[in-house]
PDB file of N, CA and C in Angstrom:
ATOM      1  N   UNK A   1     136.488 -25.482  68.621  1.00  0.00           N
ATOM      2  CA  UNK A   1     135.669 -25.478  69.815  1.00  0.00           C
ATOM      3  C   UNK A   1     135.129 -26.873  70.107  1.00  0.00           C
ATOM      4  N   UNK A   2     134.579 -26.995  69.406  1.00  0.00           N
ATOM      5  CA  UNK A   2     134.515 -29.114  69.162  1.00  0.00           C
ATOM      6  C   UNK A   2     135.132 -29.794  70.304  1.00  0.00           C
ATOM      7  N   UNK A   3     136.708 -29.885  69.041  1.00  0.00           N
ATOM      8  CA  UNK A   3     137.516 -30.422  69.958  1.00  0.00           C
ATOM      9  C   UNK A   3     137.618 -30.064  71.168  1.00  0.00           C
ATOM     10  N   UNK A   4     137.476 -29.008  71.852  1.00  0.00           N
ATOM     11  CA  UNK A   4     137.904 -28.791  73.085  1.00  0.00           C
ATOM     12  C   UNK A   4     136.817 -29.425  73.725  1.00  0.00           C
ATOM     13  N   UNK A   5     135.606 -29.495  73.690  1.00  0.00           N
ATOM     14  CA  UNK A   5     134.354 -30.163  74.378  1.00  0.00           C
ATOM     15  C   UNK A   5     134.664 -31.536  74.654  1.00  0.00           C
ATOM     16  N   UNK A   6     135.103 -31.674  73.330  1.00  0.00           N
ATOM     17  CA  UNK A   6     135.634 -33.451  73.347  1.00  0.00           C
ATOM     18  C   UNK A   6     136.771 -33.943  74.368  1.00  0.00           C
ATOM     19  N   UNK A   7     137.813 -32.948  74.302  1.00  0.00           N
ATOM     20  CA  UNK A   7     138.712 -33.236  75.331  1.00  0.00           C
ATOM     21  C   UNK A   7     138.447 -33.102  76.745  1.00  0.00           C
ATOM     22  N   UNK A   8     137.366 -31.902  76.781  1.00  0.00           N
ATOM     23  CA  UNK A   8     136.858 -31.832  78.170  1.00  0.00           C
ATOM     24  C   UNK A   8     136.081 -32.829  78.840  1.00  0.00           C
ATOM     25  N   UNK A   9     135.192 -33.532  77.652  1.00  0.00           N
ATOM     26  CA  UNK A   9     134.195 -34.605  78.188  1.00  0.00           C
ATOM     27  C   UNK A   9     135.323 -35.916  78.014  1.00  0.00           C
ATOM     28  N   UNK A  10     136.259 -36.450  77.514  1.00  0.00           N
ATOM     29  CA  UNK A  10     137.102 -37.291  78.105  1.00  0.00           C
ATOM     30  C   UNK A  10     137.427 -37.277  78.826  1.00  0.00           C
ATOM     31  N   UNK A  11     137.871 -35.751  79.301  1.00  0.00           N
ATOM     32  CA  UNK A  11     138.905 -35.674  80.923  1.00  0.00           C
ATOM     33  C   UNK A  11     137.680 -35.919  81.748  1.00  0.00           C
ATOM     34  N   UNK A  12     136.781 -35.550  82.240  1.00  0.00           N
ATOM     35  CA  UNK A  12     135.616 -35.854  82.489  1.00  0.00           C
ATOM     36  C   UNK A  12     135.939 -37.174  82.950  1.00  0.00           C
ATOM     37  N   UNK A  13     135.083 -38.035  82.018  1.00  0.00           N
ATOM     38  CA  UNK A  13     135.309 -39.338  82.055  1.00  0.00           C
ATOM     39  C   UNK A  13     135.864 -39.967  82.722  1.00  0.00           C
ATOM     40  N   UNK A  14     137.566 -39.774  82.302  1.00  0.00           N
ATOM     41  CA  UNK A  14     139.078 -40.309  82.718  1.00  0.00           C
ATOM     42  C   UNK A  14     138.950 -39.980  84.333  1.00  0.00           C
ATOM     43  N   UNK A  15     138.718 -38.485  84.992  1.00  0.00           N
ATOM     44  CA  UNK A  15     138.319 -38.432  86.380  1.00  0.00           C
ATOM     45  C   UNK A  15     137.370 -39.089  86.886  1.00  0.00           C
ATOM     46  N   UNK A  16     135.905 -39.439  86.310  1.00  0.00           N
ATOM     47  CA  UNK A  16     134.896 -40.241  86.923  1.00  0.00           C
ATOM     48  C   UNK A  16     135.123 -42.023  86.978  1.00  0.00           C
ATOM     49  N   UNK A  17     136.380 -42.262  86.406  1.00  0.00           N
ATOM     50  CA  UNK A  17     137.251 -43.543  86.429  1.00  0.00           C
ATOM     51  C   UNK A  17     136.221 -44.800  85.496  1.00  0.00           C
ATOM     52  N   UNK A  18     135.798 -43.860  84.247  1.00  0.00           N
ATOM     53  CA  UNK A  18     135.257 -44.152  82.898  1.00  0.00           C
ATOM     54  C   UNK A  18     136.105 -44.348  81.913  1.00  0.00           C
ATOM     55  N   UNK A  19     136.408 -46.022  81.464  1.00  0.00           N
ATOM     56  CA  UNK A  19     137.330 -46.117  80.720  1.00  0.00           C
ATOM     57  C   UNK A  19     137.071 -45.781  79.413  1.00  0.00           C
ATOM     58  N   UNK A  20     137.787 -45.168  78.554  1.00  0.00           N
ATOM     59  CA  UNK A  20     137.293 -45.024  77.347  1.00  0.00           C
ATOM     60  C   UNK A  20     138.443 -46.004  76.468  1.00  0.00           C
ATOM     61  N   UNK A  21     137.579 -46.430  75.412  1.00  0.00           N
ATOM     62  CA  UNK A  21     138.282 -47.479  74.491  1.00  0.00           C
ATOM     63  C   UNK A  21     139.578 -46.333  73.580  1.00  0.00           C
ATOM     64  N   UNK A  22     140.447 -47.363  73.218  1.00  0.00           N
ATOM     65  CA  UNK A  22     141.374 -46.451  72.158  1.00  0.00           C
ATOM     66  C   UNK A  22     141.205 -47.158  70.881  1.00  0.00           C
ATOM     67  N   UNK A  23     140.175 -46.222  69.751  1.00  0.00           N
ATOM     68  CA  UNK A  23     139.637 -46.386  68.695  1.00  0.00           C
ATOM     69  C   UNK A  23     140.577 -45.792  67.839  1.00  0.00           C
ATOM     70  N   UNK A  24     141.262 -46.510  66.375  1.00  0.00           N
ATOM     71  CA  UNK A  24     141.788 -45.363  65.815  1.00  0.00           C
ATOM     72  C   UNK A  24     140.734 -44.633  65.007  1.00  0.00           C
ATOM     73  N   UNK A  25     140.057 -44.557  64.599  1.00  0.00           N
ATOM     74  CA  UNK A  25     139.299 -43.993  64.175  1.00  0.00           C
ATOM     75  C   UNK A  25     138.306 -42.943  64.554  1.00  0.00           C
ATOM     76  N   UNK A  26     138.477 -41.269  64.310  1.00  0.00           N
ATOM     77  CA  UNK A  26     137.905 -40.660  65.539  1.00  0.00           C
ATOM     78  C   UNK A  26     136.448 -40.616  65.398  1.00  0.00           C
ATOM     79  N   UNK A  27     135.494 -40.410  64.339  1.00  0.00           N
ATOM     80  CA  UNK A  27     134.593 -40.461  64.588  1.00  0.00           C
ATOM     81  C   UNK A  27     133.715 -42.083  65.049  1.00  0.00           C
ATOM     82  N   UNK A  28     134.547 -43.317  65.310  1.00  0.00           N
ATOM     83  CA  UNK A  28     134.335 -44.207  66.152  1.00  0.00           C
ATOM     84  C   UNK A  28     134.537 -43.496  67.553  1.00  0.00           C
ATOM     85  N   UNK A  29     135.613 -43.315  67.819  1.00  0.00           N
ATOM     86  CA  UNK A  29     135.619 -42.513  69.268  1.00  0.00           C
ATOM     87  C   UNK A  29     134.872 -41.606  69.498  1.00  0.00           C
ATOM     88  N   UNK A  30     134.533 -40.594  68.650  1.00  0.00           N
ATOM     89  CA  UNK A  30     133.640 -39.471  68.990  1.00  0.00           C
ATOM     90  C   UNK A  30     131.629 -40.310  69.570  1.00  0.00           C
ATOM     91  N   UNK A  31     131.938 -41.217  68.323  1.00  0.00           N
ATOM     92  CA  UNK A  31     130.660 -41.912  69.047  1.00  0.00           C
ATOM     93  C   UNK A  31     130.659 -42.695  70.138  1.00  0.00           C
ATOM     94  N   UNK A  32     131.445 -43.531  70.636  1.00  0.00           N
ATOM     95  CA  UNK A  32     131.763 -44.160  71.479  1.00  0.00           C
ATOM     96  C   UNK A  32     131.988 -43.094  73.130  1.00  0.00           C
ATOM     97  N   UNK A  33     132.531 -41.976  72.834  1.00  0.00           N
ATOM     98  CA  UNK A  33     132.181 -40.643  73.906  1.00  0.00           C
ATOM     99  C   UNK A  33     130.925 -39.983  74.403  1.00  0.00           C
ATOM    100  N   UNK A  34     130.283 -40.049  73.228  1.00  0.00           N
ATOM    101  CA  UNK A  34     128.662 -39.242  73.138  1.00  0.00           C
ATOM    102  C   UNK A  34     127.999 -40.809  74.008  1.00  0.00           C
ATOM    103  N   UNK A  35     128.388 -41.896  73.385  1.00  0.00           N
ATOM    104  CA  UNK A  35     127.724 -42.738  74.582  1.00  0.00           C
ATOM    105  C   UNK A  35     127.759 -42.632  76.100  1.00  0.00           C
ATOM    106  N   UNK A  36     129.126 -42.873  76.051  1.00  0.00           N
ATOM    107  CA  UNK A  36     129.581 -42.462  77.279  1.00  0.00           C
ATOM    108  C   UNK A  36     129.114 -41.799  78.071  1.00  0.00           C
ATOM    109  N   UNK A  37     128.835 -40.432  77.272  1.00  0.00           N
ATOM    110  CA  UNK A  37     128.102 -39.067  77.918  1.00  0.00           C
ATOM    111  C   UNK A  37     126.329 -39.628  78.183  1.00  0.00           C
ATOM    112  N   UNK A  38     126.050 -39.678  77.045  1.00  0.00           N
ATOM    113  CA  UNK A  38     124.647 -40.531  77.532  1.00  0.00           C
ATOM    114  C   UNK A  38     124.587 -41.322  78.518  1.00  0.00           C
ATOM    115  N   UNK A  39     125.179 -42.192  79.014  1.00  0.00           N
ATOM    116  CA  UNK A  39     125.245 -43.006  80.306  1.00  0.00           C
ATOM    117  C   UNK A  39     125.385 -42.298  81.806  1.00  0.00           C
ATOM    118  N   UNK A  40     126.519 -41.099  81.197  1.00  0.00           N
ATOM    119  CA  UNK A  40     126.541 -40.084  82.479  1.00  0.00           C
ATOM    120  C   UNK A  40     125.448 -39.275  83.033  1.00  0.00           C
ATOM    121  N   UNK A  41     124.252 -39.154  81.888  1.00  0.00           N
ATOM    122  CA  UNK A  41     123.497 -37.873  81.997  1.00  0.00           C
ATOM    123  C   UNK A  41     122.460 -39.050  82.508  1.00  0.00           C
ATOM    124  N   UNK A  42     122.684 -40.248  82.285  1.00  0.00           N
ATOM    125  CA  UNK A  42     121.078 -41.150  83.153  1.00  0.00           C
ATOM    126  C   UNK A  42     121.543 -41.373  84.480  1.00  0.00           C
ATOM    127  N   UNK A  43     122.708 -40.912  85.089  1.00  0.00           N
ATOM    128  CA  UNK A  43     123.137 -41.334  86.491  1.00  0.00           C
ATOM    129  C   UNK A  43     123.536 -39.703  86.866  1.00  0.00           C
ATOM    130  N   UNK A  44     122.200 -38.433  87.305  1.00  0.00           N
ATOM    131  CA  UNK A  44     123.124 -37.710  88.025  1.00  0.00           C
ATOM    132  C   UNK A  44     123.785 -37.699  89.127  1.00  0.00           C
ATOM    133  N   UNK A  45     124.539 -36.364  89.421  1.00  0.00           N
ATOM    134  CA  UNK A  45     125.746 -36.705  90.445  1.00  0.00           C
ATOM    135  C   UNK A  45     124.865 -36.360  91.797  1.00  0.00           C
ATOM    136  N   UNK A  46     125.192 -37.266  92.850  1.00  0.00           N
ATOM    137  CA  UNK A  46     124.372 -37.362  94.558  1.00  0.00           C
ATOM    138  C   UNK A  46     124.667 -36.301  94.770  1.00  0.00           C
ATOM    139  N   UNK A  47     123.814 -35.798  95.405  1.00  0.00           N
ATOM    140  CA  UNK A  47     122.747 -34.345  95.993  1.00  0.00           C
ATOM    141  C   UNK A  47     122.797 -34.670  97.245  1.00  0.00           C
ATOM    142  N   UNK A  48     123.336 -33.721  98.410  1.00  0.00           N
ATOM    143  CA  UNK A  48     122.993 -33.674  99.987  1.00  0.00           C
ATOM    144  C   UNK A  48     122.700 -32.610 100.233  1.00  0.00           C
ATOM    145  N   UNK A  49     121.776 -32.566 101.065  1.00  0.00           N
ATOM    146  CA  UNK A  49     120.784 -31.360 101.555  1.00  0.00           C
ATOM    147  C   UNK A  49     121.686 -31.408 103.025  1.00  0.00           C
ATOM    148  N   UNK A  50     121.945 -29.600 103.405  1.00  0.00           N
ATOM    149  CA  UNK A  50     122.600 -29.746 104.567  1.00  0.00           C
ATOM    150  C   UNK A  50     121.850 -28.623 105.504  1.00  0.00           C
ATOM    151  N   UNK A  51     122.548 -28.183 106.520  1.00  0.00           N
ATOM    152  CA  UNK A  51     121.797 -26.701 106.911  1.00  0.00           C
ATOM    153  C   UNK A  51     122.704 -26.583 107.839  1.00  0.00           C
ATOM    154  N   UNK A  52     123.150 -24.878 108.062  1.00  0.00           N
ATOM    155  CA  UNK A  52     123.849 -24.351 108.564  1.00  0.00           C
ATOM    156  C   UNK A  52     123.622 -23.304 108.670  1.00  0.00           C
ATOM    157  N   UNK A  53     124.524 -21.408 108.910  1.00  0.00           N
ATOM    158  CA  UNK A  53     124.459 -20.257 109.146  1.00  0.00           C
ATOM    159  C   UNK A  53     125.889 -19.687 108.509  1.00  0.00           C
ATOM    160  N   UNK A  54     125.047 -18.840 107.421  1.00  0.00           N
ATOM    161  CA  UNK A  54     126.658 -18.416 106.866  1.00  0.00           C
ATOM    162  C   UNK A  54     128.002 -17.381 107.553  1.00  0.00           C
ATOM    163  N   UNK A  55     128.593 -18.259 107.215  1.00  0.00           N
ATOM    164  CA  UNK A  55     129.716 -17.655 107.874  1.00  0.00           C
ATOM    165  C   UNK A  55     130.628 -16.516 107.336  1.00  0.00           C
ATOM    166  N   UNK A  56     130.520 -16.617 106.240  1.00  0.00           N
ATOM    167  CA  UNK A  56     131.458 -15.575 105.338  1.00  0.00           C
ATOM    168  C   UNK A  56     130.705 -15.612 104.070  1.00  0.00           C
ATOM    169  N   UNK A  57     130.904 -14.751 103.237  1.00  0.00           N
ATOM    170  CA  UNK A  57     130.731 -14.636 101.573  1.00  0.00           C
ATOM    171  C   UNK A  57     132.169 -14.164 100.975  1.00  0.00           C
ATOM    172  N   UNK A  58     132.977 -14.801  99.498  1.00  0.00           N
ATOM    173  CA  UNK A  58     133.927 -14.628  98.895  1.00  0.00           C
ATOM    174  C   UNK A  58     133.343 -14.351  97.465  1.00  0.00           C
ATOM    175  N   UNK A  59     132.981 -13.143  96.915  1.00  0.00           N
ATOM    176  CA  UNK A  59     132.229 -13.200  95.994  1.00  0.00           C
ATOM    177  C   UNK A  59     133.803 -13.319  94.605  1.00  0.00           C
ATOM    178  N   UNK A  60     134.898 -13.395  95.428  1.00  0.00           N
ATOM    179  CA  UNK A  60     136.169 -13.174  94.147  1.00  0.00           C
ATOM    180  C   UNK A  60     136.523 -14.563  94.379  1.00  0.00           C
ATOM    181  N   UNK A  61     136.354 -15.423  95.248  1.00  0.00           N
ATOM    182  CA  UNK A  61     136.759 -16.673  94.957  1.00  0.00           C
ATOM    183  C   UNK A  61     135.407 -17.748  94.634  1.00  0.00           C
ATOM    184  N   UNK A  62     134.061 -17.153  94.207  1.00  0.00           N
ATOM    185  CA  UNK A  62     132.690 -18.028  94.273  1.00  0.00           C
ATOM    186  C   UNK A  62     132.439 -18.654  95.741  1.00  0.00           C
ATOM    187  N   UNK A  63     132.521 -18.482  96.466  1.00  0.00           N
ATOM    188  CA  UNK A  63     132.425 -19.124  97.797  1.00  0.00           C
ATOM    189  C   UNK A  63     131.713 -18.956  98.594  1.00  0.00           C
ATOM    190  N   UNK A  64     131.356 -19.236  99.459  1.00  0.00           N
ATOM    191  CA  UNK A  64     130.585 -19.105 100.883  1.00  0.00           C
ATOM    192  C   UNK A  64     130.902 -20.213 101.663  1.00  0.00           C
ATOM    193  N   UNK A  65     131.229 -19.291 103.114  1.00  0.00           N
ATOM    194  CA  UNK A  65     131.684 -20.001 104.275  1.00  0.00           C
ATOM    195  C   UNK A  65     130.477 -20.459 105.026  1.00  0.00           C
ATOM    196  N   UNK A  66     129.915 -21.625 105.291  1.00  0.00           N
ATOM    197  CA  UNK A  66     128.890 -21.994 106.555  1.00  0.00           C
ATOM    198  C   UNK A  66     129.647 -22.794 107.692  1.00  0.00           C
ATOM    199  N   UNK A  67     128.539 -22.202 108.698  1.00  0.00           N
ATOM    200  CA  UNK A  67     128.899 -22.888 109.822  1.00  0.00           C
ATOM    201  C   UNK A  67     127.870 -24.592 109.961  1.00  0.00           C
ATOM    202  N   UNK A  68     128.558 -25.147 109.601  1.00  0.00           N
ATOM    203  CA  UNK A  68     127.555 -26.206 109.969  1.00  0.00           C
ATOM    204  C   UNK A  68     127.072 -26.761 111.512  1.00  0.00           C
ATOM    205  N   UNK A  69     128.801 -26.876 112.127  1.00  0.00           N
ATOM    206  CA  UNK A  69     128.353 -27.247 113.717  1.00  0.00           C
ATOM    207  C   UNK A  69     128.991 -26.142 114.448  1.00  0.00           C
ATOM    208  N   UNK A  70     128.960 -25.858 115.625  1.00  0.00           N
ATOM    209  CA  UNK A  70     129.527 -24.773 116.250  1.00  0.00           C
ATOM    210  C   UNK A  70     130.802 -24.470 116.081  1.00  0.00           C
ATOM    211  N   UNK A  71     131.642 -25.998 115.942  1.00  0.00           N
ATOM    212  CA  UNK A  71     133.243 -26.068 116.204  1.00  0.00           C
ATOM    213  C   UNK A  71     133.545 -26.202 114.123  1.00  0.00           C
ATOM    214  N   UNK A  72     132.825 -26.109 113.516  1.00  0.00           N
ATOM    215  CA  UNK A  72     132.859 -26.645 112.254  1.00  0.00           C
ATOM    216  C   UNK A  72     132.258 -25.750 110.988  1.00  0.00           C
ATOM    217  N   UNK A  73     132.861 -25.117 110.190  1.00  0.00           N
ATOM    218  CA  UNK A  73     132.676 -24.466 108.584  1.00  0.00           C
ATOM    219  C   UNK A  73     133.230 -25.003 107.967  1.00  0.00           C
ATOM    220  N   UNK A  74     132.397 -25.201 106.555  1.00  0.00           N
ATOM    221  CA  UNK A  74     133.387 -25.188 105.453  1.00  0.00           C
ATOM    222  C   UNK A  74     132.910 -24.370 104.418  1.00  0.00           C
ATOM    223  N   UNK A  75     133.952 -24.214 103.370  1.00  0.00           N
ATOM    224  CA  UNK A  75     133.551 -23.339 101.991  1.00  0.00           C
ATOM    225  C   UNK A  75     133.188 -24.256 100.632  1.00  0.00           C
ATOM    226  N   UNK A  76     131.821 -23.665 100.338  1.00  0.00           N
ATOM    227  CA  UNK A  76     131.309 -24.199  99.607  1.00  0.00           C
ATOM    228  C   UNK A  76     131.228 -23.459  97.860  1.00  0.00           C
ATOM    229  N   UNK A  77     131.859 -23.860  96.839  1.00  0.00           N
ATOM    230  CA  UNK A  77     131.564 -23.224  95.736  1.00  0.00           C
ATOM    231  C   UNK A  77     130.065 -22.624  95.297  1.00  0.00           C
ATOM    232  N   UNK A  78     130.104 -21.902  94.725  1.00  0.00           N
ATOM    233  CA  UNK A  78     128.655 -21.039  94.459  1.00  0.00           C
ATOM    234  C   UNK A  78     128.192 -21.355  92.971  1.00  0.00           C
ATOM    235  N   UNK A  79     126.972 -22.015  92.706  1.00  0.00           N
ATOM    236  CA  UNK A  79     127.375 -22.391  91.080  1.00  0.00           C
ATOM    237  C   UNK A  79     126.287 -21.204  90.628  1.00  0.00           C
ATOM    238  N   UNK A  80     125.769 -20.798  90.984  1.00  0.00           N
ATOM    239  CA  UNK A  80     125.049 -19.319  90.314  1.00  0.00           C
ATOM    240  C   UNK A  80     125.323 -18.060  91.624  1.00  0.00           C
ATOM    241  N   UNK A  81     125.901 -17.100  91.134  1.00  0.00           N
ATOM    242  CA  UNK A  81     126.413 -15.702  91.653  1.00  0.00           C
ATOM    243  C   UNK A  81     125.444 -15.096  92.127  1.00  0.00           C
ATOM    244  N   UNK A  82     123.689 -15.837  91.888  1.00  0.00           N
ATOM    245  CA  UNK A  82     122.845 -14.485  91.829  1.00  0.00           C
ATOM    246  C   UNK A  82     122.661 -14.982  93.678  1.00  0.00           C
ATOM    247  N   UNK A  83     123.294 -15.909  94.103  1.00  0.00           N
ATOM    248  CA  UNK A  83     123.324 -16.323  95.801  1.00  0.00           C
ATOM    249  C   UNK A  83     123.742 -15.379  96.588  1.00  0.00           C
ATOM    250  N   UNK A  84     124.726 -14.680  96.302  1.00  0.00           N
ATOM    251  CA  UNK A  84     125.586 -14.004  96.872  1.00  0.00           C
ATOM    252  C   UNK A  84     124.412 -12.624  97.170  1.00  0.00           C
ATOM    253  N   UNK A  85     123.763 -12.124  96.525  1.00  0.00           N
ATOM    254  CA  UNK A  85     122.502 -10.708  96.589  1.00  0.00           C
ATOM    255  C   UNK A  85     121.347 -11.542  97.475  1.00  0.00           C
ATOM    256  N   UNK A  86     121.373 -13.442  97.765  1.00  0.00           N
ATOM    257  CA  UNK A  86     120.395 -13.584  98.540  1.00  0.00           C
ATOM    258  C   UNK A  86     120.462 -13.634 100.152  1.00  0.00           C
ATOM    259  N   UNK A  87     121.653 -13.539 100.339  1.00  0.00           N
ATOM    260  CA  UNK A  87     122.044 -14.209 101.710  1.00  0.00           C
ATOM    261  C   UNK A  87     123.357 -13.352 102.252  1.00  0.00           C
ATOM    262  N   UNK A  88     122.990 -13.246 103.464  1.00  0.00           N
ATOM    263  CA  UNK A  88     124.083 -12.528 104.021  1.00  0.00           C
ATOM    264  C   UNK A  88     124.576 -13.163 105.787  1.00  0.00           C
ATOM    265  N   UNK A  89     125.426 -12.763 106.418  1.00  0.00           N
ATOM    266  CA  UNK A  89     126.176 -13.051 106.905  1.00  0.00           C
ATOM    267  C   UNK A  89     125.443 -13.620 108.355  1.00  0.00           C
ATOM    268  N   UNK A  90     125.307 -14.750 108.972  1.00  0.00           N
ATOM    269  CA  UNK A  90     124.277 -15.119 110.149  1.00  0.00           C
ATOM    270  C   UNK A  90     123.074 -15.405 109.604  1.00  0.00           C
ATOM    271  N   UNK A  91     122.582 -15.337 108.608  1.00  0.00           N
ATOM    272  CA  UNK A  91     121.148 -16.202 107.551  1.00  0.00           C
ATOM    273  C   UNK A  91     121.545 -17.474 108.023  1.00  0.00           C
ATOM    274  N   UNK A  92     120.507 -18.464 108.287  1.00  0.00           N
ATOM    275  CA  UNK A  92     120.472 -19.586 108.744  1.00  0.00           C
ATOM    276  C   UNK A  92     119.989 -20.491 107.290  1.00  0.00           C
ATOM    277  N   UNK A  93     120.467 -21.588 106.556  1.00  0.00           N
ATOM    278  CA  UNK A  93     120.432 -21.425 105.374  1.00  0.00           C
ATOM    279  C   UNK A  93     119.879 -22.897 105.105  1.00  0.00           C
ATOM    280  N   UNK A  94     119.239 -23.766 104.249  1.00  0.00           N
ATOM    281  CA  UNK A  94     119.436 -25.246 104.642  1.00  0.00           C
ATOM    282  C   UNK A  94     119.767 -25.263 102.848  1.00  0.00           C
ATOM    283  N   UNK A  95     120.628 -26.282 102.593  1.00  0.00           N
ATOM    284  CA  UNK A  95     121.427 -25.788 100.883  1.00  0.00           C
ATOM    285  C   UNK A  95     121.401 -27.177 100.185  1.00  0.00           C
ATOM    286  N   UNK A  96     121.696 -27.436  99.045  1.00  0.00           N
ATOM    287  CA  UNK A  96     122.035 -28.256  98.575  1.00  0.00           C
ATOM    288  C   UNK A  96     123.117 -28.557  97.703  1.00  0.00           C
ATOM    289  N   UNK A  97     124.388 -29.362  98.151  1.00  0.00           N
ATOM    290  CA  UNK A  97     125.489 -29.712  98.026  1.00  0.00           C
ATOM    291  C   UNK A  97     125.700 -30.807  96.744  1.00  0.00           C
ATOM    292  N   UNK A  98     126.489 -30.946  95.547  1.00  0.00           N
ATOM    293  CA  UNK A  98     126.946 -31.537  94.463  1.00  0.00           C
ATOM    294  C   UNK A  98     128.365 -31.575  94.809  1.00  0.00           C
ATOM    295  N   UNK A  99     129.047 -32.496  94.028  1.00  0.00           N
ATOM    296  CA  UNK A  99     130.245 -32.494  93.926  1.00  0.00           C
ATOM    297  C   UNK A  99     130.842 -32.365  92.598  1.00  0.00           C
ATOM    298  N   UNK A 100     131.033 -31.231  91.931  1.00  0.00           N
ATOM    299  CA  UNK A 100     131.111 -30.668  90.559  1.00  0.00           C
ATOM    300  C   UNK A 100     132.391 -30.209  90.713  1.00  0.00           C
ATOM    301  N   UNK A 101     133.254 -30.563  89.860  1.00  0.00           N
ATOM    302  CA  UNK A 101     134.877 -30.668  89.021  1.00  0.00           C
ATOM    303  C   UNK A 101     135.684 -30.862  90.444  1.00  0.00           C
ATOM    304  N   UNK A 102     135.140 -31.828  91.252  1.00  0.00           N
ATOM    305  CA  UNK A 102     135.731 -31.524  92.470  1.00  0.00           C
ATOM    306  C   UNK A 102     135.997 -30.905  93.712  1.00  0.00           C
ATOM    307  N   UNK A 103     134.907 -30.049  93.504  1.00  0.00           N
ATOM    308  CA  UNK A 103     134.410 -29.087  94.253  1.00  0.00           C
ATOM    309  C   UNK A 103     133.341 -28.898  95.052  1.00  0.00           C
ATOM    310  N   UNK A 104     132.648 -29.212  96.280  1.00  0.00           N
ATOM    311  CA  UNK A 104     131.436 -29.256  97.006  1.00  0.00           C
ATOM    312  C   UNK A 104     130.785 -28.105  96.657  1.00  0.00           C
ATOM    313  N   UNK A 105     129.525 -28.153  95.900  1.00  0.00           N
ATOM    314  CA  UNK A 105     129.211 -26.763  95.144  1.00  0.00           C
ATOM    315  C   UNK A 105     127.763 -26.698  95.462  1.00  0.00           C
ATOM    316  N   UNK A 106     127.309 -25.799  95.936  1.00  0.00           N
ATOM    317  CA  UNK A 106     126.019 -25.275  96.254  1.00  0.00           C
ATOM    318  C   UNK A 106     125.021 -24.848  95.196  1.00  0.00           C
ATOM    319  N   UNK A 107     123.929 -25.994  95.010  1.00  0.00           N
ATOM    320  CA  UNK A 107     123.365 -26.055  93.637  1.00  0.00           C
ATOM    321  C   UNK A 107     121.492 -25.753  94.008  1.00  0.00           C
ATOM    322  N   UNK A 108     121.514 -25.254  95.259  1.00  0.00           N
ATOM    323  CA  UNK A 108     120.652 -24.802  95.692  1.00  0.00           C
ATOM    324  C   UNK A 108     120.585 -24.432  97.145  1.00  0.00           C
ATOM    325  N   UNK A 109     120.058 -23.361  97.280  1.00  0.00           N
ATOM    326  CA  UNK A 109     119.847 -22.863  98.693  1.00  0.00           C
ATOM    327  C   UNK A 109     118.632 -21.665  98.955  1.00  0.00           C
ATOM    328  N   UNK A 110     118.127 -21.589 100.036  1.00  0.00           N
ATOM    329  CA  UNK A 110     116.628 -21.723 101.055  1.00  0.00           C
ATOM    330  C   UNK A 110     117.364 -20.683 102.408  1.00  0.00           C
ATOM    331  N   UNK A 111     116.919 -19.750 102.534  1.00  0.00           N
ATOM    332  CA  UNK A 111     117.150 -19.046 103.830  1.00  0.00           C
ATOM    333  C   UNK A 111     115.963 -19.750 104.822  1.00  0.00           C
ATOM    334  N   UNK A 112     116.057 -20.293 106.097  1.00  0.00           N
ATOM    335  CA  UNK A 112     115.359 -20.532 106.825  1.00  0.00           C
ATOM    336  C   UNK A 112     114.932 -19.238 108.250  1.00  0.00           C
TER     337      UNK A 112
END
């Protein structure tokens, strides 16, 4: 299980275009990662506050559709499920947007 954390927080990394050194030695690398990670966790990832009216709910794909401008939705990942029991369809919503594994993900939201 370790390892897999480890590989996950490299790939990590390797996507946030964080070079990591090639140590032969792994617990040099393992420390040299945990830094890494420390550096990541003092820079979190930019936060935009938006507001819109939902347009759809996908509770099998995590999603929710908003309308942001009249001519304009998009789908936003859901990072806690318990959203989906708060909000329903025409709720006017103002949310807050991350960009997590690549994904525009809704890491807070406010019915207005």
């Amino acid at each position: 299980m370790q390892e897999r954390r480890f590989f996950h927080l490299i790939l990590t990394l390797a996507i946030a275009g964080t070079a990591m050194p090639a140590y032969a030695d792994v617990s040099e690398q393992q420390q040299a990662t945990v830094a890494l990670a420390e550096a990541a966790a003092n820079h979190p990832p930019a936060t935009e506050t938006l507001r819109g009216v939902v347009d759809s709910i996908d509770e099998r794909s995590d999603t929710i559709r908003i309308r942001l401008a009249p001519d304009r939705t998009e789908p936003f990942k859901v990072q806690d499920g318990l959203l989906f029991n708060a909000v329903r369809f025409g709720d006017p919503v103002a949310f807050s947007v991350q960009d997590i594994s690549g994904y525009r993900t809704i890491v807070g939201l406010t019915k207005e």
